[in-house]
Every structure is written in C-alpha cells, then in structure tokens.
Protein backbone atom coordinates (compact mmCIF):
# COMPACT_ATOMS: atom_id res chain seq x y z
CA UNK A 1 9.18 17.44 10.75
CA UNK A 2 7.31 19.30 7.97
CA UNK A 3 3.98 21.02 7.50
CA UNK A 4 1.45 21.75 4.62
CA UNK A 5 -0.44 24.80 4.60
CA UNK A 6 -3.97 24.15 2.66
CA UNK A 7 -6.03 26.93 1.64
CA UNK A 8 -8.99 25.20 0.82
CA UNK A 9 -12.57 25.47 -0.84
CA UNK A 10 -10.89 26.04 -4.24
CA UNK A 11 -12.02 23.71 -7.21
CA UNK A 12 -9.43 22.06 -8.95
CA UNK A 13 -8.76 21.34 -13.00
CA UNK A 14 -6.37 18.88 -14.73
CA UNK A 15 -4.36 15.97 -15.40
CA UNK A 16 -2.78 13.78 -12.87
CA UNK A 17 -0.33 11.01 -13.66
CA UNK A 18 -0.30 8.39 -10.55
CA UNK A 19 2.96 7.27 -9.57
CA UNK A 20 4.11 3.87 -9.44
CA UNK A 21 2.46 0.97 -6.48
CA UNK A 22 4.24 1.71 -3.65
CA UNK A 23 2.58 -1.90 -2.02
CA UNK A 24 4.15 -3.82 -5.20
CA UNK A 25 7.78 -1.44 -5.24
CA UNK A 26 8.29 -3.43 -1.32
CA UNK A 27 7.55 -6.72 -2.67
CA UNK A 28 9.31 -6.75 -6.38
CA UNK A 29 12.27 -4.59 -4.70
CA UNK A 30 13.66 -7.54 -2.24
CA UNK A 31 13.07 -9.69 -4.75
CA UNK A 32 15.87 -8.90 -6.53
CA UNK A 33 17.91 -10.88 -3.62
CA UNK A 34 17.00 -14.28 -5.31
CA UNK A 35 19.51 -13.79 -8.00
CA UNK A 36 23.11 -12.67 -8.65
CA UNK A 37 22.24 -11.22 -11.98
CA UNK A 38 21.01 -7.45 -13.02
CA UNK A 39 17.39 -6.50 -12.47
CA UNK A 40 16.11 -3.43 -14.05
CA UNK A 41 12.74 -2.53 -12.15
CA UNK A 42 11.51 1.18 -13.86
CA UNK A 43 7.87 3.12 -12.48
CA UNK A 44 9.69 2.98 -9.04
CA UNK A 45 7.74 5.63 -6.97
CA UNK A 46 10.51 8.19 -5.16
CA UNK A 47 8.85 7.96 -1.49
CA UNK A 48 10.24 7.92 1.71
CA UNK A 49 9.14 3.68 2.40
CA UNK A 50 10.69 2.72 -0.90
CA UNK A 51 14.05 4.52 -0.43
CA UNK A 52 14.67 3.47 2.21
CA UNK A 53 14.28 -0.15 1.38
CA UNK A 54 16.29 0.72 -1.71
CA UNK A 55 18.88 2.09 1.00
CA UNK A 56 18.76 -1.11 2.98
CA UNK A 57 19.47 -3.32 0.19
CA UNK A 58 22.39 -0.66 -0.84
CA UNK A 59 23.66 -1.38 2.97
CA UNK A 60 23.04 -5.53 2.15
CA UNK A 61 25.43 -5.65 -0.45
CA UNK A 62 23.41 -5.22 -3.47
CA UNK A 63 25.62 -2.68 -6.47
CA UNK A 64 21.91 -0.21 -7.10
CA UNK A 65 22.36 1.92 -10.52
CA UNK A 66 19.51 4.41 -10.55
CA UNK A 67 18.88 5.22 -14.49
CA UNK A 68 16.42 7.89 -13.93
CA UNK A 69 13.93 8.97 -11.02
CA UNK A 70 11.98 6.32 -11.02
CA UNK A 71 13.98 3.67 -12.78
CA UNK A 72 17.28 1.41 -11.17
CA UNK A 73 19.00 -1.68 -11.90
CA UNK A 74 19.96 -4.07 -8.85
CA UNK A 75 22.78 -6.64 -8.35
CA UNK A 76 22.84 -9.12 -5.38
CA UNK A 77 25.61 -10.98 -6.62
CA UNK A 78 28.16 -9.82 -3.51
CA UNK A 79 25.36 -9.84 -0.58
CA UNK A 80 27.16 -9.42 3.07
CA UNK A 81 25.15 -11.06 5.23
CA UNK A 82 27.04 -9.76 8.37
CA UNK A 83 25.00 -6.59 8.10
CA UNK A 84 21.98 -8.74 8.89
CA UNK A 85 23.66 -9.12 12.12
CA UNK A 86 24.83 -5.56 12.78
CA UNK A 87 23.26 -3.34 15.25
CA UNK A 88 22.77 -0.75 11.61
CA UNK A 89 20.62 -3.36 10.53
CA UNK A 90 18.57 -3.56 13.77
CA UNK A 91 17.71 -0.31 13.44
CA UNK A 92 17.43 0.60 9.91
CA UNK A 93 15.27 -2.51 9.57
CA UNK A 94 12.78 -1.73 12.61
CA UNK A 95 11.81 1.61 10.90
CA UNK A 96 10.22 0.09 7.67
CA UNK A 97 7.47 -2.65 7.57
CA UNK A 98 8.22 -3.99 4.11
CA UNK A 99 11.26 -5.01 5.17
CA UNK A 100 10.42 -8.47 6.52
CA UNK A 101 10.14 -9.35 3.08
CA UNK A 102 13.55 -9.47 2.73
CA UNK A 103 13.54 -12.79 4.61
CA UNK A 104 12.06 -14.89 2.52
CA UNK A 105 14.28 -14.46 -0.76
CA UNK A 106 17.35 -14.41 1.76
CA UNK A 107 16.19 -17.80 3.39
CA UNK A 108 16.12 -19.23 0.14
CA UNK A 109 19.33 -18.18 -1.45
CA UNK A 110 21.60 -18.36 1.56
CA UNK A 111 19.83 -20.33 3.99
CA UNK A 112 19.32 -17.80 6.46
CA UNK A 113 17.12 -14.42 7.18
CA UNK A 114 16.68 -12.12 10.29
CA UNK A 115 15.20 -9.19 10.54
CA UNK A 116 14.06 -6.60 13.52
CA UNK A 117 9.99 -6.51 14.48
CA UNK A 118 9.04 -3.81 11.85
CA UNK A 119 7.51 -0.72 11.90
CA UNK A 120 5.44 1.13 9.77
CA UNK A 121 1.60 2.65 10.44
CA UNK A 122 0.61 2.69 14.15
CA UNK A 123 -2.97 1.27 12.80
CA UNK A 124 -2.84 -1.36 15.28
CA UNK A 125 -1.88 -5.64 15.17
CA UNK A 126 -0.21 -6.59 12.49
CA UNK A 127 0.82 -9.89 13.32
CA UNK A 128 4.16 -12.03 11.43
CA UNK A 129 2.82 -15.31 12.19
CA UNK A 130 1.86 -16.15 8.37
CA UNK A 131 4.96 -15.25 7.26
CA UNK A 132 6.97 -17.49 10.06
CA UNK A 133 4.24 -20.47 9.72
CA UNK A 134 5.28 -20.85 5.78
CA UNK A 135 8.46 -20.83 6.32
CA UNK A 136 8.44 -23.54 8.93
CA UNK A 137 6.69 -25.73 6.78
CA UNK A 138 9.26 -25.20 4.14
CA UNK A 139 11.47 -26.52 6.55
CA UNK A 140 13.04 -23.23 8.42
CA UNK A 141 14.22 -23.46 11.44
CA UNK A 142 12.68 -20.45 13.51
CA UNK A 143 14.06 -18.25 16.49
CA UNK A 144 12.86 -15.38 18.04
CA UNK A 145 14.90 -13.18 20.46
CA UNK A 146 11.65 -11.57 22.95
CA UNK A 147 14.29 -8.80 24.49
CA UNK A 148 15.35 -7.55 21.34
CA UNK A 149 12.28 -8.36 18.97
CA UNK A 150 14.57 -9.86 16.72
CA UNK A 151 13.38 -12.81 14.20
CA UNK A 152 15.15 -15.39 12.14
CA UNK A 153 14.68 -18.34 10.43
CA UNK A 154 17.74 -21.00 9.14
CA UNK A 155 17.80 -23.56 6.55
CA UNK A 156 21.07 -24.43 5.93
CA UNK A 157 20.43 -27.89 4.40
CA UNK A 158 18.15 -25.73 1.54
CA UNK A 159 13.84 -25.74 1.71
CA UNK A 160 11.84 -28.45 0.91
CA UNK A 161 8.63 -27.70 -1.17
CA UNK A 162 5.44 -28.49 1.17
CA UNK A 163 1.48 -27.73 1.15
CA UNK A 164 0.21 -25.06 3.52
CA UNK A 165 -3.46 -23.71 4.06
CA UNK A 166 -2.73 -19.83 5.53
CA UNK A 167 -4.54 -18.80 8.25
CA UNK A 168 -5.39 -15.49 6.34
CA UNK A 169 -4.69 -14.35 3.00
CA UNK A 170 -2.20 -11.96 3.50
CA UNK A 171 -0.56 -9.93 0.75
CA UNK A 172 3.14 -9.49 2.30
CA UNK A 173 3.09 -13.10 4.09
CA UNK A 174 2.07 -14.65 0.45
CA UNK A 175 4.77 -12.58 -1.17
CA UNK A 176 7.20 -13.62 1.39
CA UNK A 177 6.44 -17.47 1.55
CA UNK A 178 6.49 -17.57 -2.24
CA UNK A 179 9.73 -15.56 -2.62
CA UNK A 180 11.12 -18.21 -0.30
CA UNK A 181 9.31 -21.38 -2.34
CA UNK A 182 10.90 -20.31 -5.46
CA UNK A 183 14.48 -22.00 -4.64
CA UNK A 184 12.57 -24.59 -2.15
CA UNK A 185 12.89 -28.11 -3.79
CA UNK A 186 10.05 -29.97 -5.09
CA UNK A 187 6.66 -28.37 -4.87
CA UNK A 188 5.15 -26.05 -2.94
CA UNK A 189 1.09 -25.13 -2.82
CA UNK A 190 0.42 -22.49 -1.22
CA UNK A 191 -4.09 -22.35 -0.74
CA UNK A 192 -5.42 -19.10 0.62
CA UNK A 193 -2.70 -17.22 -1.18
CA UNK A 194 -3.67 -13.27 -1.54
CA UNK A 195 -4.30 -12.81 -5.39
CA UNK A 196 -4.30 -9.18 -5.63
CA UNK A 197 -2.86 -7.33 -8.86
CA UNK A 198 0.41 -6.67 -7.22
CA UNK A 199 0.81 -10.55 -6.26
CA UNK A 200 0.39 -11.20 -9.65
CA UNK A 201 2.90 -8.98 -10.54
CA UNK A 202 5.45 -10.39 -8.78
CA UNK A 203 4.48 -13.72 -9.93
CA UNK A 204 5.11 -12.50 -13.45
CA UNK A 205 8.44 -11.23 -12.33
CA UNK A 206 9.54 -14.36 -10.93
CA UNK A 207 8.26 -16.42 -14.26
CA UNK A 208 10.62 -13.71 -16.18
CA UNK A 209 13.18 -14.88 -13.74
CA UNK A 210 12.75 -18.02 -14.75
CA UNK A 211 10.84 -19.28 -11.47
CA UNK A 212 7.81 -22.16 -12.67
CA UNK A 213 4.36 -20.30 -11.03
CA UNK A 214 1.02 -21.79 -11.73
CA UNK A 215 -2.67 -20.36 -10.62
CA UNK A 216 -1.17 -16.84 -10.77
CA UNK A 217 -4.34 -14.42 -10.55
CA UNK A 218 -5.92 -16.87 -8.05
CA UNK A 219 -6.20 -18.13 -4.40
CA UNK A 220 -4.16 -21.53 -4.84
CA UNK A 221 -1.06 -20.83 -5.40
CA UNK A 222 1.59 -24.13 -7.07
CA UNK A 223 5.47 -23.25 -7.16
CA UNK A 224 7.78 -25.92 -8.77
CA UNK A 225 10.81 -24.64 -7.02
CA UNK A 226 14.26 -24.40 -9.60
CA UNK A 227 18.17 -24.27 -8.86
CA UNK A 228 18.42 -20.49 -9.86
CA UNK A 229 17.12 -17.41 -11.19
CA UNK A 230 18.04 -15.55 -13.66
CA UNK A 231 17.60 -11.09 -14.18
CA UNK A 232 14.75 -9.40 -15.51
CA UNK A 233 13.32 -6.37 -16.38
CA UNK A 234 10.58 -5.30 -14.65
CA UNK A 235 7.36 -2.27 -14.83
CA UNK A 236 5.76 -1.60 -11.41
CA UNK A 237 1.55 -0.87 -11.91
CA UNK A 238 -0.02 2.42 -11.11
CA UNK A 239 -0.53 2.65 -7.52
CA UNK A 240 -4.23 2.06 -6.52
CA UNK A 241 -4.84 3.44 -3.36
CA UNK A 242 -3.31 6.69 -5.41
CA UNK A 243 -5.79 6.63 -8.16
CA UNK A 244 -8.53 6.18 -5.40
CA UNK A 245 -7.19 8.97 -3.67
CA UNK A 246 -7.72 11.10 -6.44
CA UNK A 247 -10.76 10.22 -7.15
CA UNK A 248 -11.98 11.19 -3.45
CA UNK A 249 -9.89 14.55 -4.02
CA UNK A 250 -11.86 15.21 -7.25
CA UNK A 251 -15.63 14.93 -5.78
CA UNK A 252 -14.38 16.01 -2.38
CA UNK A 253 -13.53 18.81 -3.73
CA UNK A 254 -16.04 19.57 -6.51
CA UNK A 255 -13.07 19.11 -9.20
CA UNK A 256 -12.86 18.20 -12.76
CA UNK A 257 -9.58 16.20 -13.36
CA UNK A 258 -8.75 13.45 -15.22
CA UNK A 259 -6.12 10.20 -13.84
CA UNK A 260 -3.95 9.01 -16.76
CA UNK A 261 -2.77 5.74 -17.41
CA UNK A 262 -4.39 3.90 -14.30
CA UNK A 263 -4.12 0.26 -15.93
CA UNK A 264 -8.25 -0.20 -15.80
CA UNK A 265 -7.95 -3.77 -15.78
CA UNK A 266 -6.03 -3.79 -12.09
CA UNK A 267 -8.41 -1.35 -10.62
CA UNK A 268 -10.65 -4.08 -9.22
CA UNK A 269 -13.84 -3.39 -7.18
CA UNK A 270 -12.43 0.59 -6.55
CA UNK A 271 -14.58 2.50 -9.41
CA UNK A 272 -17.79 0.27 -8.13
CA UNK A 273 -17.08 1.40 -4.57
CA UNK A 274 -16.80 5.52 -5.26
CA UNK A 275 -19.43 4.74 -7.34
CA UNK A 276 -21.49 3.36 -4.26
CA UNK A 277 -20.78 6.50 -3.21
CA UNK A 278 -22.69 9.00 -6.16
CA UNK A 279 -19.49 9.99 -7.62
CA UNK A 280 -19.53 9.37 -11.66
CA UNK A 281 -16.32 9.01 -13.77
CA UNK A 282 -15.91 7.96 -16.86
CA UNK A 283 -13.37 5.14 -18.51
CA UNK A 284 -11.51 7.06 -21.45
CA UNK A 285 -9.24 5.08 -22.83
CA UNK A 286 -6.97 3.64 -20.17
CA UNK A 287 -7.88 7.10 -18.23
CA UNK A 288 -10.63 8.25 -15.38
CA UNK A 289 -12.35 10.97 -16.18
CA UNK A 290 -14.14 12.81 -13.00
CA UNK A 291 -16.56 15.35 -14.19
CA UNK A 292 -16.79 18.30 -11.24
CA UNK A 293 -19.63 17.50 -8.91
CA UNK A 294 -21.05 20.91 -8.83
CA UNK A 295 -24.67 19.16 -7.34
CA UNK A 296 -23.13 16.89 -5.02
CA UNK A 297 -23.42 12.58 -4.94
CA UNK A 298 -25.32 10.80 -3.08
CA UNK A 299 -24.71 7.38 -1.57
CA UNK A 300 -26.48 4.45 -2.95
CA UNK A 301 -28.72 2.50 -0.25
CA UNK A 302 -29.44 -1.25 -0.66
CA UNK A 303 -32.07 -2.56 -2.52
CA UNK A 304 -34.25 -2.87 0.43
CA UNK A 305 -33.83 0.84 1.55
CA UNK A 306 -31.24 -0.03 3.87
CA UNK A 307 -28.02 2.15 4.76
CA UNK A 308 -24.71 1.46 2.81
CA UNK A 309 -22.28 -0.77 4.62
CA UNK A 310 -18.89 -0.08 3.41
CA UNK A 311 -16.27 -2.56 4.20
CA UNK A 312 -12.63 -4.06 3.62
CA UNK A 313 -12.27 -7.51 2.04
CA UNK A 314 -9.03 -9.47 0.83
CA UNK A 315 -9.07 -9.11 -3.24
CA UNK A 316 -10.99 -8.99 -4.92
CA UNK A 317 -13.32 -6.88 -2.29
CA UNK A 318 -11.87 -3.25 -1.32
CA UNK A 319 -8.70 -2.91 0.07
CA UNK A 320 -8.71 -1.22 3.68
CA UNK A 321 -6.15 1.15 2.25
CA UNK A 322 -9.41 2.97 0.68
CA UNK A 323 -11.91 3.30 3.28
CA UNK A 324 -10.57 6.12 5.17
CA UNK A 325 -10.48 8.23 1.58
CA UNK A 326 -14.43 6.49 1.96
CA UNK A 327 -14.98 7.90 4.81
CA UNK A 328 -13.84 11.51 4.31
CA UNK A 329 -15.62 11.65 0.90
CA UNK A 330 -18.86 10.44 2.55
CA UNK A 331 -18.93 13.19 4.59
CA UNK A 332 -19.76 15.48 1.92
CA UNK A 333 -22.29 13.40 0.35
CA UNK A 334 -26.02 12.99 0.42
CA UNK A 335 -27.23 10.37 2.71
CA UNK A 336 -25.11 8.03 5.13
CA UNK A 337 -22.81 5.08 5.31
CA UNK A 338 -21.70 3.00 7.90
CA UNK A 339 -17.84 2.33 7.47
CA UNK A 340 -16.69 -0.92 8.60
CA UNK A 341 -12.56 -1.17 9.09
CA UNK A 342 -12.32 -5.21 10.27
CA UNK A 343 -8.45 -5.33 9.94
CA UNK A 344 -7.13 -2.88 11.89
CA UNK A 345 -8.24 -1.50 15.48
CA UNK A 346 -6.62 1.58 15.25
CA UNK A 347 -7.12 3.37 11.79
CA UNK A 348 -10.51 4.99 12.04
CA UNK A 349 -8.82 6.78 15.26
CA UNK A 350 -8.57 10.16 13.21
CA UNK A 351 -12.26 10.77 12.70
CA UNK A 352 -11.73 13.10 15.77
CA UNK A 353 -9.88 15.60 14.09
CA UNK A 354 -12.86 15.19 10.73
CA UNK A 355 -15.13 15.61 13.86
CA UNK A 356 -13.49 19.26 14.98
CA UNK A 357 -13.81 20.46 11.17
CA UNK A 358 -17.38 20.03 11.66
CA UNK A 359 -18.12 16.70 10.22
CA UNK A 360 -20.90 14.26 11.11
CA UNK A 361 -19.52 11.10 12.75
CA UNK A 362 -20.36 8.55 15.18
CA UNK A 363 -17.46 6.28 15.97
CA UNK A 364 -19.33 3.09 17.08
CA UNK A 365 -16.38 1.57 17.86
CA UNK A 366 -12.60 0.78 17.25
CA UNK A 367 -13.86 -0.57 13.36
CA UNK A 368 -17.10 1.32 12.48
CA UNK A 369 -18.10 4.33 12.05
CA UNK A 370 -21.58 5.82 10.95
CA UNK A 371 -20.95 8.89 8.70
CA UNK A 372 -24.05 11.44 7.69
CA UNK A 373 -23.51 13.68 4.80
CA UNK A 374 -23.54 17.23 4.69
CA UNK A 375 -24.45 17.33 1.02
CA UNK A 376 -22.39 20.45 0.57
CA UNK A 377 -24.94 22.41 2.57
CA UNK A 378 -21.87 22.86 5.50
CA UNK A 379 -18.54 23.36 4.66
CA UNK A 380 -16.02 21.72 6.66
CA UNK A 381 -14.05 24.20 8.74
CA UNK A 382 -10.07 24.50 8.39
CA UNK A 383 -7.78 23.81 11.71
CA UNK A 384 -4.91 22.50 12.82
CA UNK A 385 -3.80 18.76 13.01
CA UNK A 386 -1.38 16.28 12.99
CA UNK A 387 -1.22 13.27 10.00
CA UNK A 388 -1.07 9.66 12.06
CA UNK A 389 -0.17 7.52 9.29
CA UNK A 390 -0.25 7.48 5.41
CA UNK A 391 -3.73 6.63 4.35
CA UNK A 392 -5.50 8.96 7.19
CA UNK A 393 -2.79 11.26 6.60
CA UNK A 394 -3.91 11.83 2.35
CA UNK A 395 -7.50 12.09 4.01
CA UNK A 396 -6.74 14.65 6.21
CA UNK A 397 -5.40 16.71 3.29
CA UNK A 398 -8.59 16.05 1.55
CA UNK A 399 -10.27 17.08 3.89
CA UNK A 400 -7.92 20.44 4.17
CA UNK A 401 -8.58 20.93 0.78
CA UNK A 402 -12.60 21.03 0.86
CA UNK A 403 -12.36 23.16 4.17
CA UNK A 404 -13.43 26.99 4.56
CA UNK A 405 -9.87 28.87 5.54
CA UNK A 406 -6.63 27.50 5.78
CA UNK A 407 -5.41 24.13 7.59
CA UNK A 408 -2.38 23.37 8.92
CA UNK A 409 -1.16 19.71 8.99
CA UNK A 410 1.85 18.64 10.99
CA UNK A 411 3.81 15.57 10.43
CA UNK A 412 3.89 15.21 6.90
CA UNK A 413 6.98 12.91 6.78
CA UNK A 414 3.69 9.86 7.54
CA UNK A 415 2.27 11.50 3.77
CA UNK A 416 5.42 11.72 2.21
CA UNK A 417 5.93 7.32 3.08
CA UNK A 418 3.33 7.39 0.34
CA UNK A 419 2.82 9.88 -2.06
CA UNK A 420 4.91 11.11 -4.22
CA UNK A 421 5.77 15.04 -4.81
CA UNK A 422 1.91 15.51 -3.85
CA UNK A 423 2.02 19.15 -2.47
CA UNK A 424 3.68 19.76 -6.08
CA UNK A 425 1.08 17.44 -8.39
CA UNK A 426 -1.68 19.63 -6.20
CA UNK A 427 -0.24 22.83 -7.37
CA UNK A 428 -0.34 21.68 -10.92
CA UNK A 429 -4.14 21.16 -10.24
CA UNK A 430 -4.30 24.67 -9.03
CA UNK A 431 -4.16 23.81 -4.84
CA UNK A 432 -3.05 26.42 -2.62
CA UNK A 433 -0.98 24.53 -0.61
CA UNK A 434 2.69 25.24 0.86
CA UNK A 435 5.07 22.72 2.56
CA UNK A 436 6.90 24.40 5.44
CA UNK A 437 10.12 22.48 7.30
C-alpha cells in the first residue's frame, strides 16, 4: 500500500494536460462487447479502475492490442462466457464498480449477463435497482443469488424494445439499459435518461457503430434497436472531475497554472461553481487559465445576503464528484458555504482529518457541512492520514499541498483508481511530493 509525502505551502507554475474521463473510459470500454468487429478507443486514461476493466474484458475473451499508453483496439468476436461463471470472475468482478456495465451489452448480444455486487468507493448506497428495472422491462429475466451477491439477467429469446420512466437519472444505469436497447427489437424510450457529456459520448459511439439514437444530449432518450453493430473508432473527453481538481489545486494553493485542452463546451456548470467560490480563470482558447490568487477569493453570497448553498444535481447541475474539491477549497476562502452532498451518506466522512489540519468545519450531518474560511490568515497544518476513496482522497492531497510542513498520506492505491501519474504531473508543477511503497 503506498504513501505520498507532501511538503506543502509551495506555489506552483505551469501547464497541465488532463488525462482522459475515467467515468466515460467504464462506459465506452464494455461497450465494445456489442460487436465482433475492431474498436479503436485512444485518450484511455492508464489508472488502476480502467485497467482493470481492460483486464477483465482480456479474461472475457476479448483479443486487446494496446497501440500506445493511452490508446487500444478491442475484439469481442471469440467472447467465453464460461468465465462469467467462474469463481475468477466472482472475484475480479466484485473489486470494480464499473463493471456491472458489462451486463447490459452482454444481455443483448448473447442473451445472458451476471456479474458479482460491485465494489468501488465506500461512500455509502449505491443501489442496482435502475439498472435491473430496465432490463426487466426489456424483457430479462432476473435472478439474484442473496448468499453469494451474485446477479443475472437472461433473455434467450432476444429483448423487446419497451418504454420506461427511471426512478432516478442515473449515469451508469442509463448507460447500461441503453447498451442493452441497442440490439433490443423495436423501440425503446428511455425518459429520465442521465444526459451528461459522457452519455452523449457513448451515444455518439454507438451511432458510429451503426446503432439508430435519437434525443442524444437530452433527458428522453429513443433507441430503434438494429440486428448488429459494426467497429469504430473512438476519442474519450478530458476528464472533468480532473480539470476541477486542478482548478481547486491552483487557488488552494495560490498557483498560476494553466489546464490544456479541457473541451470548454463539456465543462458544464463546473467554471460557474469555482467561480461561486471567488476563484477567476480565464477561457484561452480551448484552455483554463488560473491566475495565482496571491489576495485570496471570496465566496459569493445570494442576492439577498444569504450564505452559499453548494450542492450536487444530475446534469446539468454539479456533479457530486466536485464538492469535496468544494469543500477543501472553501476552507481557504473568505466567507462560508454550506456544502450539501444529497447522494451519498458517507462521502463528507473525511472532513475529520480537514478538521485536525486546523480547518473550520461543522459537519451538520451525514450530507452537509458548514465550512468558514480562513482567508489565508491560518495555514492549514500538515499530519498524517489515510485517503478513503478517490475524490476525498485528491482533496486530501490538496489539502497536503496548502499545509505548513510535510503530510503523509497512506493508501494511495484509492488516488491512483483515478488520477493518472499525479505525484509526477505535480512535480512538473514544481510539488514536493514523494511516493513511498
């Protein structure tokens, strides 16, 4: 289990170039089991959750040519769908969450998909029942195996194309249900459908596939399923929740560095939000410029006077992957924020360890938090702590890095799941940090 050393209260300077969407690698990567032809997917971020999907689908059958770093082609055209059954697959399945999105293009090309209960961030319920309910009312037939947490769904008469309302608008279940509605026959609507960028970019991968996708961009959803898909070629977007994180790093940190190549037009809400927060950047190009924040920002109240309420929304409002960057940034700034986490019970659980480095927090509760600034005026103080999952994990090393003295952090493998080489991109900035095994 690795560590990073931080020495921080050092500014930074310099360019950054974020890596590929790891979010949109999980769902464009097991897509590439609804046809027996090549797929060349390039911009494929080199983290620990991707690889190991990529490693799954190596163990599934599929022939994997990796061109270059970041760049492979797939085959699925000699799939063994014994492994599903194997007790290899039980447990190499359980260890990644994007891996029940595997089910959906397997349902629909073989008639059949299993997979383990997956894993991923302890952040608390993250329920499957979205992703079982569409398949259902394509026509699956669905078991579930309580002793060994093991799923499946059968079709082996094919899907039938159906209209479903989801009961929430989630990213992977939409992903999943429309992987599977591709091959279904007839029509499928799908209302309530998440519409974020990396949606859409799977949508546009399945159109170059040759799959017939209307209302891509929006909340409805219409699939006219066909007999078979062809190969594409395919460019994963610049991951998000990276450029987000950098821009927290930058004004965290009192840094002037610039993000290349962010693709503006997918960034959403996320430059309104940090901009919520005081911090200024500027659109260059197809680049973020952050200026160094040598006098602080300070956090816009409401019209009325009121305190900032910060909160996660399904897209186009701010993805919850953000708000614990938010919340660490905020607690440098000028004024306060209330933080409002509605998904998940268990992700603002760190704000103990921001508490110990001297930070001003009141956990309200298992989704909100009140944060009051320090405005620069006292430093957070370096110590010793462990990373509990990805996003609180990056925040944490934010955190490290604006610190007086030298942090440890422990458990870096939960970092590594989603950012690439980022003790090394640091160093380029001019971090002091060292990775220790």
């Amino acid at each position: 289990m690795g560590t990073f050393k931080i020495e921080g209260g050092i500014p930074l300077q310099g360019e950054v170039q974020p890596q590929g969407a790891k979010n949109e690698a999980l769902q464009v990567l097991c897509a590439v089991l609804l046809t027996s032809e090549k797929v060349t997917i390039s911009n494929i971020p080199d983290i620990i959750d991707v690889n190991k999907l990529i490693t799954l689908l190596g163990n599934l059958g599929v022939k994997i040519e990796k061109l270059d770093r970041n760049t492979y082609t797939f085959q699925a055209d000699n799939v063994d769908l014994d492994y599903l059954k194997s007790d290899a697959f039980r447990e190499e399945g359980k260890s990644l969450r994007g891996s029940i999105m595997i089910v959906g293009p397997l349902l629909a090309r073989f008639g059949q998909g299993y997979i383990p209960k997956p894993g991923g961030d302890k952040i608390g319920r993250r329920r499957l029942d979205t992703h079982f309910d569409g398949f259902i009312n394509l026509g699956a037939t669905f078991r579930y195996n309580r002793e060994e947490y093991f799923y499946g769904v059968e079709a082996p008469n094919g899907l039938k194309g159906a209209y479903m309302l989801l009961d929430e608008a989630s990213v992977t279940g939409t992903a999943n249900i429309l992987m599977a509605a591709v091959l279904a026959e007839g029509t499928t609507t799908i209302y309530n459908a998440a519409c974020e960028p990396y949606i859409q970019q799977l949508c546009d991968m399945l159109v170059a596939m040759g799959a017939n996708i209307s209302g891509i961009g929006s909340n409805l959803l219409v699939i006219n399923g066909v007999q078979e898909l062809r190969g594409c070629e395919h460019r994963i977007l610049p991951d998000m929740i990276e450029i987000g994180s950098w821009i927290g790093l930058a004004a965290m940190t009192r840094s002037e560095i610039t993000i290349k190549n962010v693709s503006w037009d997918s960034l959403g809400i996320i430059p309104t939000a940090f901009g919520k927060l005081g911090i200024r950047m500027e659109k260059r190009n197809d680049d973020i410029y952050i200026p160094a924040h040598t006098n602080g920002y300070e956090i816009q109240n409401y019209i009325d006077g009121s305190i900032l309420t910060m909160a996660d929304a399904p897209w186009p409002g701010l993805t919850p992957d953000l708000l614990s960057i938010i919340l660490v940034v905020a607690t440098q700034a000028r004024g306060e924020v209330l933080i409002h986490q509605k998904m998940f019970e268990s992700r603002l659980f760190f704000v103990d360890k921001l508490i110990d480095m001297g930070a001003k927090i009141i956990l309200c509760d298992p989704h909100r938090a009140v944060i009051i600034g320090h405005d620069f005026k006292s430093q957070l103080k370096a110590t010793k702590m462990t990373s509990p999952d990805i996003r609180a994990g990056i925040s944490l090393l934010i955190a490290a890095l604006s610190a007086k003295g030298i942090s440890v952090i422990q458990n870096i493998d939960q970092i590594d799941r989603g950012y690439e080489d980022i003790d090394i991109r640091l160093k380029a900035l001019g971090a002091k940090i060292e990775r220790v095994d």
